[in-house]
Protein backbone atom coordinates (compact mmCIF):
# COMPACT_ATOMS: atom_id res chain seq x y z
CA UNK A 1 146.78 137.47 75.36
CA UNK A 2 146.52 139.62 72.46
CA UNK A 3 144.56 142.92 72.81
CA UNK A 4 142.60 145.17 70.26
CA UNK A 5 140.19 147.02 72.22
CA UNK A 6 137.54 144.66 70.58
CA UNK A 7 136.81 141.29 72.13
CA UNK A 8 137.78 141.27 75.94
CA UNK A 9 135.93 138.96 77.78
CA UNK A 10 135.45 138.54 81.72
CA UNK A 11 137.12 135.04 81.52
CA UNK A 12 140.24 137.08 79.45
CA UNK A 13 139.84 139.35 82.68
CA UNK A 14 140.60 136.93 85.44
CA UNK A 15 143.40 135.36 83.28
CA UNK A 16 145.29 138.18 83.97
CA UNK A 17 144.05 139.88 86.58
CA UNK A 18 144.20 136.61 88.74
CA UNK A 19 146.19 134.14 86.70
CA UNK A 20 148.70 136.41 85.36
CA UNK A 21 148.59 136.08 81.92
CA UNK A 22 150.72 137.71 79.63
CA UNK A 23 149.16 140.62 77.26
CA UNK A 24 150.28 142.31 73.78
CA UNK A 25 148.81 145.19 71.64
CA UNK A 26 147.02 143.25 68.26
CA UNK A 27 149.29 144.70 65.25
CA UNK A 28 145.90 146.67 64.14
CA UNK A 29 145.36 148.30 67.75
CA UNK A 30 149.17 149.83 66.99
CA UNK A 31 148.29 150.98 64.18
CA UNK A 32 144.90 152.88 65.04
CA UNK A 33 147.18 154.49 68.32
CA UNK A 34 149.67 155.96 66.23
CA UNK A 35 147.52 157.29 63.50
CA UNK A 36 145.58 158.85 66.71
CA UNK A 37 148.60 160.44 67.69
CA UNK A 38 149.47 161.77 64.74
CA UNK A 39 146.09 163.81 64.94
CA UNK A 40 146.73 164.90 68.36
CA UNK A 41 150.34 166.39 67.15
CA UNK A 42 148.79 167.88 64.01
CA UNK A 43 145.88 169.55 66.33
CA UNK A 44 148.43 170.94 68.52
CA UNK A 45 150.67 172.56 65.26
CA UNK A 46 147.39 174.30 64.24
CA UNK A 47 147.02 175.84 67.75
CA UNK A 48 143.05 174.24 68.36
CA UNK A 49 141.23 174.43 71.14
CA UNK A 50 141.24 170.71 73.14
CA UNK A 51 139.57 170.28 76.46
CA UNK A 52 142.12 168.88 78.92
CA UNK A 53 144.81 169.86 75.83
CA UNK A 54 145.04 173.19 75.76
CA UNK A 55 142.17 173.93 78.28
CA UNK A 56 142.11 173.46 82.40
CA UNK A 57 139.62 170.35 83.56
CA UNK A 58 136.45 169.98 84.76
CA UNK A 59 134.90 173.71 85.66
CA UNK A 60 138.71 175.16 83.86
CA UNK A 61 137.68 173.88 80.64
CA UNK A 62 137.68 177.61 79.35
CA UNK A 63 140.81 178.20 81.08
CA UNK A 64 143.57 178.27 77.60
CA UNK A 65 146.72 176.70 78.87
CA UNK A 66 149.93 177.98 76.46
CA UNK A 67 151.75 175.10 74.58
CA UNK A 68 154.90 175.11 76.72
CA UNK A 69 152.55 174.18 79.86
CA UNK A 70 151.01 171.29 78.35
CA UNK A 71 153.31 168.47 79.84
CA UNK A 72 153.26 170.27 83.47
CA UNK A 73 149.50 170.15 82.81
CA UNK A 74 149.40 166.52 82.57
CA UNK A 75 151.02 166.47 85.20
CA UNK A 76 149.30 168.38 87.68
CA UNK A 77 146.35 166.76 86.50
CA UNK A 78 147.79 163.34 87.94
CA UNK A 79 149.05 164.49 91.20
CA UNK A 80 145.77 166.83 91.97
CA UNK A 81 143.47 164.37 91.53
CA UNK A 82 145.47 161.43 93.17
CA UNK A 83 143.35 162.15 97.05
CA UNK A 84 141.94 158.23 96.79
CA UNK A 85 141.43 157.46 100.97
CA UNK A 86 140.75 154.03 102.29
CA UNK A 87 141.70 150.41 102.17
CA UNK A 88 143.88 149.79 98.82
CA UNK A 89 142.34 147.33 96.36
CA UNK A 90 143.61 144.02 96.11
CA UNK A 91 146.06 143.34 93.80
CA UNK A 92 143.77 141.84 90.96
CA UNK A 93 141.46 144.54 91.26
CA UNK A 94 144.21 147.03 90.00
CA UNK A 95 145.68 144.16 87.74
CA UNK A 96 142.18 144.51 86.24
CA UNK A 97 142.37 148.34 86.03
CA UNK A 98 145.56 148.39 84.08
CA UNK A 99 144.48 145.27 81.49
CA UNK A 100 141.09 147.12 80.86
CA UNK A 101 142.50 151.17 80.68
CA UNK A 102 145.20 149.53 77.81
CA UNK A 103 142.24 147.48 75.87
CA UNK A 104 140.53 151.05 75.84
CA UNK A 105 143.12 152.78 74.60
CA UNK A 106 144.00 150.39 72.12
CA UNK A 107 140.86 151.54 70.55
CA UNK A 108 143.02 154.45 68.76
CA UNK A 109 140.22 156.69 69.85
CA UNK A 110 142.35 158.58 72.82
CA UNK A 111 145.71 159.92 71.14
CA UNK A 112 147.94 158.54 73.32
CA UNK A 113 151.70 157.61 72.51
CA UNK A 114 152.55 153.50 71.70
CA UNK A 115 155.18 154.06 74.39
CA UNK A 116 152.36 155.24 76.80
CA UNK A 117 150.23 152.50 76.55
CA UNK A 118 153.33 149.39 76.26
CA UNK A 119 154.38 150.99 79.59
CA UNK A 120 150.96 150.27 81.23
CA UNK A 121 151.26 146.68 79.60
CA UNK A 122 154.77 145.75 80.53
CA UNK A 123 154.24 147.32 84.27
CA UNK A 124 150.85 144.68 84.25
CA UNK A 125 153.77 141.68 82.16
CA UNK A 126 156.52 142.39 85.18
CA UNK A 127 154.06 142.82 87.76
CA UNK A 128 154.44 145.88 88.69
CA UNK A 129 150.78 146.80 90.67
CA UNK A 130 150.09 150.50 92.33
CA UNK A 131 148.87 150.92 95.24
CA UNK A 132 145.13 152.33 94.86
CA UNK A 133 142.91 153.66 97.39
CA UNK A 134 139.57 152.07 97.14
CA UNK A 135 137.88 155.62 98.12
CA UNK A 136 137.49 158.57 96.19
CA UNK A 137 135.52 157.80 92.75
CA UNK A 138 132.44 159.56 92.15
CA UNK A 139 132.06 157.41 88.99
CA UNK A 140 131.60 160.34 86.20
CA UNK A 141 134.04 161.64 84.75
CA UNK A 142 134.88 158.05 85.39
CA UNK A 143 137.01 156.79 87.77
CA UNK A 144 139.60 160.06 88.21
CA UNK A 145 140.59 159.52 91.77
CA UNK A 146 141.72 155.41 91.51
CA UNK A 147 142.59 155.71 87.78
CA UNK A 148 145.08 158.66 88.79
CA UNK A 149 146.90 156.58 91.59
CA UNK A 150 147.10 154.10 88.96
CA UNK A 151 149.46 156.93 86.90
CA UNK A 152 151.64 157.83 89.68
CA UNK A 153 153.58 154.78 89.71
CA UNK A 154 153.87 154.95 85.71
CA UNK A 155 155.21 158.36 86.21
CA UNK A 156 157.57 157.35 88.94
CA UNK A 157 155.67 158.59 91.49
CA UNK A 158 153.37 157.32 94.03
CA UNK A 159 153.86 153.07 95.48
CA UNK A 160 153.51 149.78 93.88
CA UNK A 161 153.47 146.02 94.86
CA UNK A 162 156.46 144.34 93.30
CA UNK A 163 157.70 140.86 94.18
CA UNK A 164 155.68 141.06 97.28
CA UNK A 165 156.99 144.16 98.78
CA UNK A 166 155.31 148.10 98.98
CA UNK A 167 157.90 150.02 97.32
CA UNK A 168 158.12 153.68 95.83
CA UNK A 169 156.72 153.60 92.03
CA UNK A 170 159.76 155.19 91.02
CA UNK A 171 162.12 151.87 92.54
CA UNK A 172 159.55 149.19 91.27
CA UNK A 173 159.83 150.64 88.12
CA UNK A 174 163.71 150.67 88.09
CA UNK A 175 163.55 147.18 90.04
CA UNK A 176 161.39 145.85 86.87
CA UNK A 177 163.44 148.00 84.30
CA UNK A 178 160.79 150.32 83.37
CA UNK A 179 161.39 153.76 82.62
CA UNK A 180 158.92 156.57 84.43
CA UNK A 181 156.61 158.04 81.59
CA UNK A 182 156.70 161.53 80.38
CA UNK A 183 153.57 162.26 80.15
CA UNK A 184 152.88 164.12 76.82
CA UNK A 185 149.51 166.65 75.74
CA UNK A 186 146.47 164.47 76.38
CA UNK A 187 147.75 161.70 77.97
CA UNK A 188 147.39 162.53 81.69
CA UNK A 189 143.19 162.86 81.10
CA UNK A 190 142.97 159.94 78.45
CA UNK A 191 144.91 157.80 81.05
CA UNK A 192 142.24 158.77 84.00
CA UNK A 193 139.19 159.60 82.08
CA UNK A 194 137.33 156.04 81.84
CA UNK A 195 135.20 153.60 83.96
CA UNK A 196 138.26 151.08 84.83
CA UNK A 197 138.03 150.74 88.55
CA UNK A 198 134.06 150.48 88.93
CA UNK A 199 134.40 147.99 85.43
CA UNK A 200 137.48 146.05 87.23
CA UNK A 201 135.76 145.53 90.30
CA UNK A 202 132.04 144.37 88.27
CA UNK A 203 134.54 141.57 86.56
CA UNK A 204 135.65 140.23 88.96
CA UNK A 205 132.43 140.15 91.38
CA UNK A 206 130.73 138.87 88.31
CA UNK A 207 133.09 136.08 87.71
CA UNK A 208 132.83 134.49 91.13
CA UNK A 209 128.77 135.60 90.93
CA UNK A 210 128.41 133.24 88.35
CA UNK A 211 130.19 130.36 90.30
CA UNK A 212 128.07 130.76 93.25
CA UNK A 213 124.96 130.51 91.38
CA UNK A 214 126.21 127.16 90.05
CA UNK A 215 126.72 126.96 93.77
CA UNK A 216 123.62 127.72 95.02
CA UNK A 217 122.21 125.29 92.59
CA UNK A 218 124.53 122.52 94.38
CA UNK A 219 123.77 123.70 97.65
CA UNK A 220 120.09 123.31 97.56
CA UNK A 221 120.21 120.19 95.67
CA UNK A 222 121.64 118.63 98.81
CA UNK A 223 119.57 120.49 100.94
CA UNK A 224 116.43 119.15 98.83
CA UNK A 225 118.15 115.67 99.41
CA UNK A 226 118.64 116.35 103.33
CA UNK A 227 115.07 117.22 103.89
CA UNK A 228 113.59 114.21 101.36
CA UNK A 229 112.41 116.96 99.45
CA UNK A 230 109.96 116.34 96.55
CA UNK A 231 111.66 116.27 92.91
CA UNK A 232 108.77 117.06 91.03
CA UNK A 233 108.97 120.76 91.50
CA UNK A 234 111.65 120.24 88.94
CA UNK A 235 109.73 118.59 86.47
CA UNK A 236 110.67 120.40 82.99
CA UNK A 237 107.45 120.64 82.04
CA UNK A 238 106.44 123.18 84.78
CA UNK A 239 109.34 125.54 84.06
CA UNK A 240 108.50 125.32 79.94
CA UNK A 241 105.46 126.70 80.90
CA UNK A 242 107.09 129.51 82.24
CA UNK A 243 110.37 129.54 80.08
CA UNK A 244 112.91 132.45 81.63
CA UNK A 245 115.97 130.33 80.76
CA UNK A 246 117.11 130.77 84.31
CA UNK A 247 114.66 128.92 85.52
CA UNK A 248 115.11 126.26 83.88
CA UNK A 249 118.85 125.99 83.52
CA UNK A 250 118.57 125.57 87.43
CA UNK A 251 116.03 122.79 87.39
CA UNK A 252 117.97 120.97 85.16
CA UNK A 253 120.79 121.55 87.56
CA UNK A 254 118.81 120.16 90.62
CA UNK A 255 118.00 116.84 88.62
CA UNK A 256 121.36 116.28 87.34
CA UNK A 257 122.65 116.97 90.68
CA UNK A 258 120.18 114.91 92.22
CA UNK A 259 120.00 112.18 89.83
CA UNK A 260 119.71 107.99 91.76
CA UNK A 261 119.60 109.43 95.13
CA UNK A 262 117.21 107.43 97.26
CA UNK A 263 116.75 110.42 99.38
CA UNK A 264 114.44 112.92 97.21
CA UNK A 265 110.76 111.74 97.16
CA UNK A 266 108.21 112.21 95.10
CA UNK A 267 105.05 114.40 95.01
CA UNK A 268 102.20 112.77 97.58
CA UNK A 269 104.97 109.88 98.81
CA UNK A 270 105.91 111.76 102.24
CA UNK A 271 104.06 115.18 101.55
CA UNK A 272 102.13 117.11 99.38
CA UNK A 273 104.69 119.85 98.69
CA UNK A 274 108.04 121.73 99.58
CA UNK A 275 108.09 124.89 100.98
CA UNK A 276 109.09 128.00 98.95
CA UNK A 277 112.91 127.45 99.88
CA UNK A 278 112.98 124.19 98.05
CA UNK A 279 110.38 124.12 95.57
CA UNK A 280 111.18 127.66 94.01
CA UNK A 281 115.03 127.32 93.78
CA UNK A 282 114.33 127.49 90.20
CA UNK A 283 112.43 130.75 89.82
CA UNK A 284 114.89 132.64 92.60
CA UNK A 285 118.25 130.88 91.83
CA UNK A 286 117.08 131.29 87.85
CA UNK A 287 115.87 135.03 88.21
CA UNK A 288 119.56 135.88 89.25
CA UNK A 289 121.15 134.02 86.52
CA UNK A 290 119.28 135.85 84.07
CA UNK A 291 120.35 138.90 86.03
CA UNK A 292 124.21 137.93 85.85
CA UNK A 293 123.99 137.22 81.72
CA UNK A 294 122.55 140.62 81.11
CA UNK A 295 125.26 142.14 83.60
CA UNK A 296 128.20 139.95 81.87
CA UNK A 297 126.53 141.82 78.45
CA UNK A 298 126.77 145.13 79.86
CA UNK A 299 130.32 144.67 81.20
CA UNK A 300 131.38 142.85 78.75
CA UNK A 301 130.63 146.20 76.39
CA UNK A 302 131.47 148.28 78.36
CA UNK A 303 135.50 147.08 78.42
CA UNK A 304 135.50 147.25 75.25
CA UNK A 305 134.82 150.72 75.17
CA UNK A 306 136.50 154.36 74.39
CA UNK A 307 135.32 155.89 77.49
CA UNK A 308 137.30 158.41 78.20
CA UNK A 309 137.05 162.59 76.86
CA UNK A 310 137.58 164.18 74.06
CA UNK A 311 137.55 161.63 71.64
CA UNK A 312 139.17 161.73 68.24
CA UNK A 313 138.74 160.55 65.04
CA UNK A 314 141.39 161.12 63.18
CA UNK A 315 139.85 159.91 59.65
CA UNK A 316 136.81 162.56 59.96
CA UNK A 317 139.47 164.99 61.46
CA UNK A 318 137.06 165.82 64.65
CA UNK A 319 137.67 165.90 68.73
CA UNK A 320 134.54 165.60 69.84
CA UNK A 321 134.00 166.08 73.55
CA UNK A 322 131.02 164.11 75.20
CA UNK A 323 130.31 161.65 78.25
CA UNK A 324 131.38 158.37 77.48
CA UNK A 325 133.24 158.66 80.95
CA UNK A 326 129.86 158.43 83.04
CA UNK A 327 129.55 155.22 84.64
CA UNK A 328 125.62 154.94 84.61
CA UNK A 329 125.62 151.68 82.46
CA UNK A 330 127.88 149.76 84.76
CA UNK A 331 126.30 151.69 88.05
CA UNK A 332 122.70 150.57 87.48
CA UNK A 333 124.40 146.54 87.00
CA UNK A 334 126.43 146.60 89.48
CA UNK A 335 123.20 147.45 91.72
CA UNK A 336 121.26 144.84 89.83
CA UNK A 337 124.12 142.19 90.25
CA UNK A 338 124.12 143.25 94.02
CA UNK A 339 120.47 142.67 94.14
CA UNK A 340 120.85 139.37 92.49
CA UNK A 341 123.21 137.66 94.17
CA UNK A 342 121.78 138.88 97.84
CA UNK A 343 118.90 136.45 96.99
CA UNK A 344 121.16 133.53 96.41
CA UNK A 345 122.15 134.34 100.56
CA UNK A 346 118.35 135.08 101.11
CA UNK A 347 116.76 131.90 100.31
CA UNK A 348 120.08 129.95 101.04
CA UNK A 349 119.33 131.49 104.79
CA UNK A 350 116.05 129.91 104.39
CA UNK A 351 117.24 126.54 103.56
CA UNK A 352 119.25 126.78 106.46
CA UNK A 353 117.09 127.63 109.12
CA UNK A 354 115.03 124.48 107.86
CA UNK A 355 117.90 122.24 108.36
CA UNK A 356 118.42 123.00 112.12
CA UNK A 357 115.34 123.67 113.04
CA UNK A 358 113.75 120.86 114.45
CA UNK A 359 109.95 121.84 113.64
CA UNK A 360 110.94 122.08 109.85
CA UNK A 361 113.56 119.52 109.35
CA UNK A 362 112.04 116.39 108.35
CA UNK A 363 112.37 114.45 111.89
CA UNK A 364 116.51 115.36 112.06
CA UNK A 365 117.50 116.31 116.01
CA UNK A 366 117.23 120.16 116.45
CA UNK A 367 120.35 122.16 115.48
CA UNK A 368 121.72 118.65 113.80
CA UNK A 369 123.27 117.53 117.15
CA UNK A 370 122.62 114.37 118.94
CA UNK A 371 123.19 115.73 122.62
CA UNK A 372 121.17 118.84 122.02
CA UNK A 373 121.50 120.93 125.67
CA UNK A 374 124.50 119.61 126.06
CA UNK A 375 125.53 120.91 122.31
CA UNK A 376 124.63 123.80 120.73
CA UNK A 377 125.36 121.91 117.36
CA UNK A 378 124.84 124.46 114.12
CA UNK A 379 122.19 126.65 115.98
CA UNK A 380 124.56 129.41 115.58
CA UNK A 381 125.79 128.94 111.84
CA UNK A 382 122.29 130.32 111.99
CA UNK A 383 122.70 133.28 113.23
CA UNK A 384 126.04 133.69 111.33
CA UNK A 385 123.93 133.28 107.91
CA UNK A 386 121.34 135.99 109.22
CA UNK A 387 123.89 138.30 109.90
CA UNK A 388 125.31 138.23 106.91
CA UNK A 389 121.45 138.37 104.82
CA UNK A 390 120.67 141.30 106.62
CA UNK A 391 124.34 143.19 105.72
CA UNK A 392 123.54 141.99 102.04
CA UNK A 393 119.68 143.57 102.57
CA UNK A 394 121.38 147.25 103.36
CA UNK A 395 123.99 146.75 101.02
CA UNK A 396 122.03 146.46 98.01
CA UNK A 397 120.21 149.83 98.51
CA UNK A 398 121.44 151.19 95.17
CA UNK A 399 123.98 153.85 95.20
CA UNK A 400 123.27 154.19 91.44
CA UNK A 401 120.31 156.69 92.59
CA UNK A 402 122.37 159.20 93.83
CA UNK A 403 124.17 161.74 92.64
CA UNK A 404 126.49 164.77 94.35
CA UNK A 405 127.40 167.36 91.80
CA UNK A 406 131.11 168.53 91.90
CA UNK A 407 133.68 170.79 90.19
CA UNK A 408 131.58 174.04 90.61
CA UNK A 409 128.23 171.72 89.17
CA UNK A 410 130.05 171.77 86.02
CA UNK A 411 130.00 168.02 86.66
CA UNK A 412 126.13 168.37 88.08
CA UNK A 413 125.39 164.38 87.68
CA UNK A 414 127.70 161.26 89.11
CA UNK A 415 127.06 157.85 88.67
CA UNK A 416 128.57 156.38 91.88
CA UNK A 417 129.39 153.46 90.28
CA UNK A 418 132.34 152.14 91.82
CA UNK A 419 130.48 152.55 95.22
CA UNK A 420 128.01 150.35 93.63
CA UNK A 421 130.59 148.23 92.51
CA UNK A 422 132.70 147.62 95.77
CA UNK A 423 129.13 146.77 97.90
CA UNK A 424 128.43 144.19 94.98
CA UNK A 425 131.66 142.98 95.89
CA UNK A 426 130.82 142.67 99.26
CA UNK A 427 127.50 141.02 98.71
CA UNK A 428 129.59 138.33 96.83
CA UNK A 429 131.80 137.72 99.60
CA UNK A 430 128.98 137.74 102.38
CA UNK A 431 126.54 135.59 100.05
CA UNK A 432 129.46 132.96 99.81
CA UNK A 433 130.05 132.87 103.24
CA UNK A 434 125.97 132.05 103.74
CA UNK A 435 126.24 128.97 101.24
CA UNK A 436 129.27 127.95 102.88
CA UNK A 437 127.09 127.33 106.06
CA UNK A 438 124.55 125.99 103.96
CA UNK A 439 127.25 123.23 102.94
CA UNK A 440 128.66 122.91 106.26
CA UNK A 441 124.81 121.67 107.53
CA UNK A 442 123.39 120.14 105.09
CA UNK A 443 126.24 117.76 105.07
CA UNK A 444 125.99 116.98 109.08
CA UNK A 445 122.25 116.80 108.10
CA UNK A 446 122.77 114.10 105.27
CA UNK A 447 125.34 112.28 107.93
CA UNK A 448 122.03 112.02 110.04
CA UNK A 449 120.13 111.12 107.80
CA UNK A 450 122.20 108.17 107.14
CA UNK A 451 122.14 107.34 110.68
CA UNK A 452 118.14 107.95 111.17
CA UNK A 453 117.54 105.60 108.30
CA UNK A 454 120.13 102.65 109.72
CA UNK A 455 120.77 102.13 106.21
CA UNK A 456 123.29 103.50 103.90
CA UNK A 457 121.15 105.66 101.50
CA UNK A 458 122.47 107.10 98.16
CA UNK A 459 123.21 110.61 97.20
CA UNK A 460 122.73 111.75 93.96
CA UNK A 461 125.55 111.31 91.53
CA UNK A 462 125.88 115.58 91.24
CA UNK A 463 125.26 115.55 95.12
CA UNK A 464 127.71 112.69 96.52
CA UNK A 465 130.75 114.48 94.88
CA UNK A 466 130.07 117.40 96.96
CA UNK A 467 129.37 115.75 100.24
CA UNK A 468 132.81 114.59 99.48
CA UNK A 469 134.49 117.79 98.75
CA UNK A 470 132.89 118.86 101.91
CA UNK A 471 134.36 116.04 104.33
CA UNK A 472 137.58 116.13 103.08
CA UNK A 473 138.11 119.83 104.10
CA UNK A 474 135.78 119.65 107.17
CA UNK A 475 134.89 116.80 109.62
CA UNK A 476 131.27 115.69 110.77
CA UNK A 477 130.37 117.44 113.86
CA UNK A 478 129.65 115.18 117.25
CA UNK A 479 130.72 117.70 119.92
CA UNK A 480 130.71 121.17 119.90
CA UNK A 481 133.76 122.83 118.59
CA UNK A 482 134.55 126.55 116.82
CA UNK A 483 133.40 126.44 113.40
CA UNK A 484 134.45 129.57 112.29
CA UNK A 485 137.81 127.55 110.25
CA UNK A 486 135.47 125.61 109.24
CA UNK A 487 133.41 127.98 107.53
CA UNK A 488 136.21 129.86 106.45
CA UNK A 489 137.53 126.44 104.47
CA UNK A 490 134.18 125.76 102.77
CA UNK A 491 134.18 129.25 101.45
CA UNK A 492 137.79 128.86 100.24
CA UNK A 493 136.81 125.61 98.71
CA UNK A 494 133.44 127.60 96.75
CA UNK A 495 135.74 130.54 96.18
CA UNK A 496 138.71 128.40 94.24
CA UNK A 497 135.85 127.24 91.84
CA UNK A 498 137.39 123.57 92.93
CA UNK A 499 133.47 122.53 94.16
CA UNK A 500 132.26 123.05 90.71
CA UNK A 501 134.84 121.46 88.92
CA UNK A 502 134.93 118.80 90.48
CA UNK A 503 131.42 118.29 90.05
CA UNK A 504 131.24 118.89 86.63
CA UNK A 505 133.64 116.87 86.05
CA UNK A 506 131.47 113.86 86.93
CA UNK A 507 127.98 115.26 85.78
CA UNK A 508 129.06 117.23 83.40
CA UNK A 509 128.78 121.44 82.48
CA UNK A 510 126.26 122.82 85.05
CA UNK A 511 124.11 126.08 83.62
């Protein structure tokens, strides 16, 4: 993959975050980060003042720091504000990190060294992956505290994953033949200075965000299908009359999905109408697709952005110091994504509930058992799904509303972005778990149905390749039995993106 600081993409993301993709500088991003560095060296000759050059950080900044100090500067920058606490992040998560500080720096707008930057890219090529501490960012002046533990390993310092062992950065490098940077005048702050961890993290949620929603779309389609739920609610013409492209996208899901199944119904043929659960999938599952494109829009800027501080522009001859570090763009998203996807778990629950409940579930035994006393059946997948609705519900309290100033209130507003960031995360994981459950009885519910109608019925075209999917990885249940593994494969088989292809690969792209 070839990298200009221009045209990154989430998909570009996950290629090498996850897949392990290959990068290179474009010939025009080498270019723009030598002519940057020229600047930086002519600056320095002249004897200018350069915050985080020649100047202390954060509340130092008028602090002068004498030219033969400037590399032990950069230095001490990297080791004083490596105090990251916590769980690491997973490997892809820093994968992301590295792929998205290079594509920033490629920009030529940091004045930064070649060698610098083809050091973060070959450590990423040989996989060479620090170990970062998911604690400690404040989000503004970016992400300092993970960003910094990402420079310890490229200055020999700190640990790294390499070839599936925790080493010292300085023996994964030499392991990988890499040699330790030097850092040089600017390059310890233009290295740390930028939203990369809370950015890395919003990919990657966002990426699997937009698979469940396709998700969600199958999931209800074969809930609909379990519960002979009425089609018409999908009618086009109702969602043209309210257009949010959401909303429709997802009814057109539903029908494609649900396309010859003799188990939907039509309005007035067993009831007058669904409840909310089923007939407004498309306004709720649709309201957070819109939500995800305008997050992929704002992400999708945002790594392809100069954001750390000073910047220079070598052509105007300027540094210009300013705030492109503060992570309230991606913050406020990552709250909105968190938000958006918690309501894909929220009315999933709902759908849920309807299946085993007896009272709601279309004439289907209570908790989709046949021996119910005896058999607890999926009462409890239930409770699992509630659980996890009401974690999402205090999760997506926005973190993007507060702030804590720090470095003497120099640094008077944060963003907590990344905080934002890692409990959208979360919210993906948890909301994926809920349609997993969702799967897991809707199917037993569909295998009931079969029986209750002493026929064999047809699924929709959409819908019968994932009642498939679903009973090769996990059995119909007749007696009780632990259904946490099964659970847990259903969410692998949503999280692998496998349930979607394979659908689409008989229906077609879904929205």
């Amino acid at each position: 993959m070839v990298i200009n600081g221009e045209n990154l993409t989430i998909e570009d993301v996950i290629k090498v975050a996850i897949k392990g993709e290959k990068v290179e500088l474009s010939a025009e991003a080498i270019e723009k980060i030598e002519h940057s560095r020229k600047y930086v060296e002519k600056v320095l000759e002249r004897g200018e003042v350069i915050y985080g050059v020649t100047t202390g950080f954060g509340k130092f900044c008028n602090v002068a720091i004498s030219s033969e100090d400037t590399r032990k500067l950069q230095i001490n920058l990297i080791r004083s504000h490596s105090v990251g606490v916590g769980d690491y992040f997973p490997e892809e998560i820093v994968r992301a990190m590295m792929l998205l500080r290079a594509n920033a720096l490629a920009k030529g707008y940091s004045g930064v060294r070649l060698s610098t930057i083809m050091t973060l890219i070959e450590m990423l090529n040989k996989g060479v992956t620090p170990l970062v501490p998911s604690q400690g960012s404040l989000g503004a002046s970016g992400d300092l505290v993970p960003l910094a533990h990402m420079v310890l390993v490229m200055i020999g310092e700190g640990e790294a994953f390499f070839e599936g062992r925790v080493l010292p950065g300085r023996k994964a490098l030499e392991l990988a033949g890499i040699k330790p940077l030097i850092l040089e005048a600017k390059e310890g702050l233009a290295l740390i200075n930028g939203t990369q961890a809370m950015s890395a993290i919003g990919c990657i949620a966002l990426a699997e965000a937009c698979n469940l929603s396709k998700v969600a779309d199958i999931c209800g389609a074969l809930t609909l299908e379990a519960l002979n739920g009425i089609v018409d609610a999908f009618d086009e013409k109702i969602h043209m009359a309210r257009p949010h492209p959401g909303q429709l996208e997802c009814a057109k899901n539903v029908l494609r999905l649900v396309e010859g199944s003799t188990f939907v119904t039509r309005q007035g043929e067993l009831k007058v109408q669904d409840a909310y659960a089923l007939r407004c999938m498309p306004q709720v599952h649709g309201a957070t697709k819109d939500a995800l494109r305008h997050v992929r829009h704002v992400l999708e800027t945002e790594i392809n952005s100069a954001t750390d501080n000073p910047l220079l522009f070598p052509d105007e001859e300027q540094v210009l110091s300013g705030g492109n570090f503060h992570g309230q763009p991606v913050a406020i998203n990552m709250d909105y994504m968190g938000i958006a996807v918690s309501e894909l778990a929220n009315i999933s629950e709902r759908r849920i509930e309807r299946l085993v409940n007896p009272y709601l579930n279309e004439g289907l035994p209570a908790f989709l058992t046949k021996e119910g006393g005896l058999n607890s059946g999926l009462m409890i997948s239930q409770y699992t799904a509630a659980a996890l609705v009401s974690e999402n519900k205090t999760l997506s309290f926005p973190a993007s509303v507060d702030s804590i100033p720090s470095s003497a209130n120099q640094e008077d507003h944060v963003s907590m972005g990344t905080i934002a960031a890692r409990k959208a995360m979360k919210i993906v994981e948890n909301t994926r778990n809920v349609l997993a459950i969702e799967l897991l009885c809707a199917a037993q519910a569909i295998d009931l149905r079969f029986e209750k109608n002493g026929v064999k019925g047809r699924l929709g075209k959409g819908t019968a390749c994932a009642y498939e999917a679903i009973r090769e990885r996990v059995p119909a249940l007749g007696e009780d039995r632990v259904l946490s593994g099964d659970v847990k494969n259903l969410s692998e088989l949503i999280k692998s993106g496998d349930l979607v292809k394979r659908i689409e690969d008989s229906i077609g792209p879904l929205y």
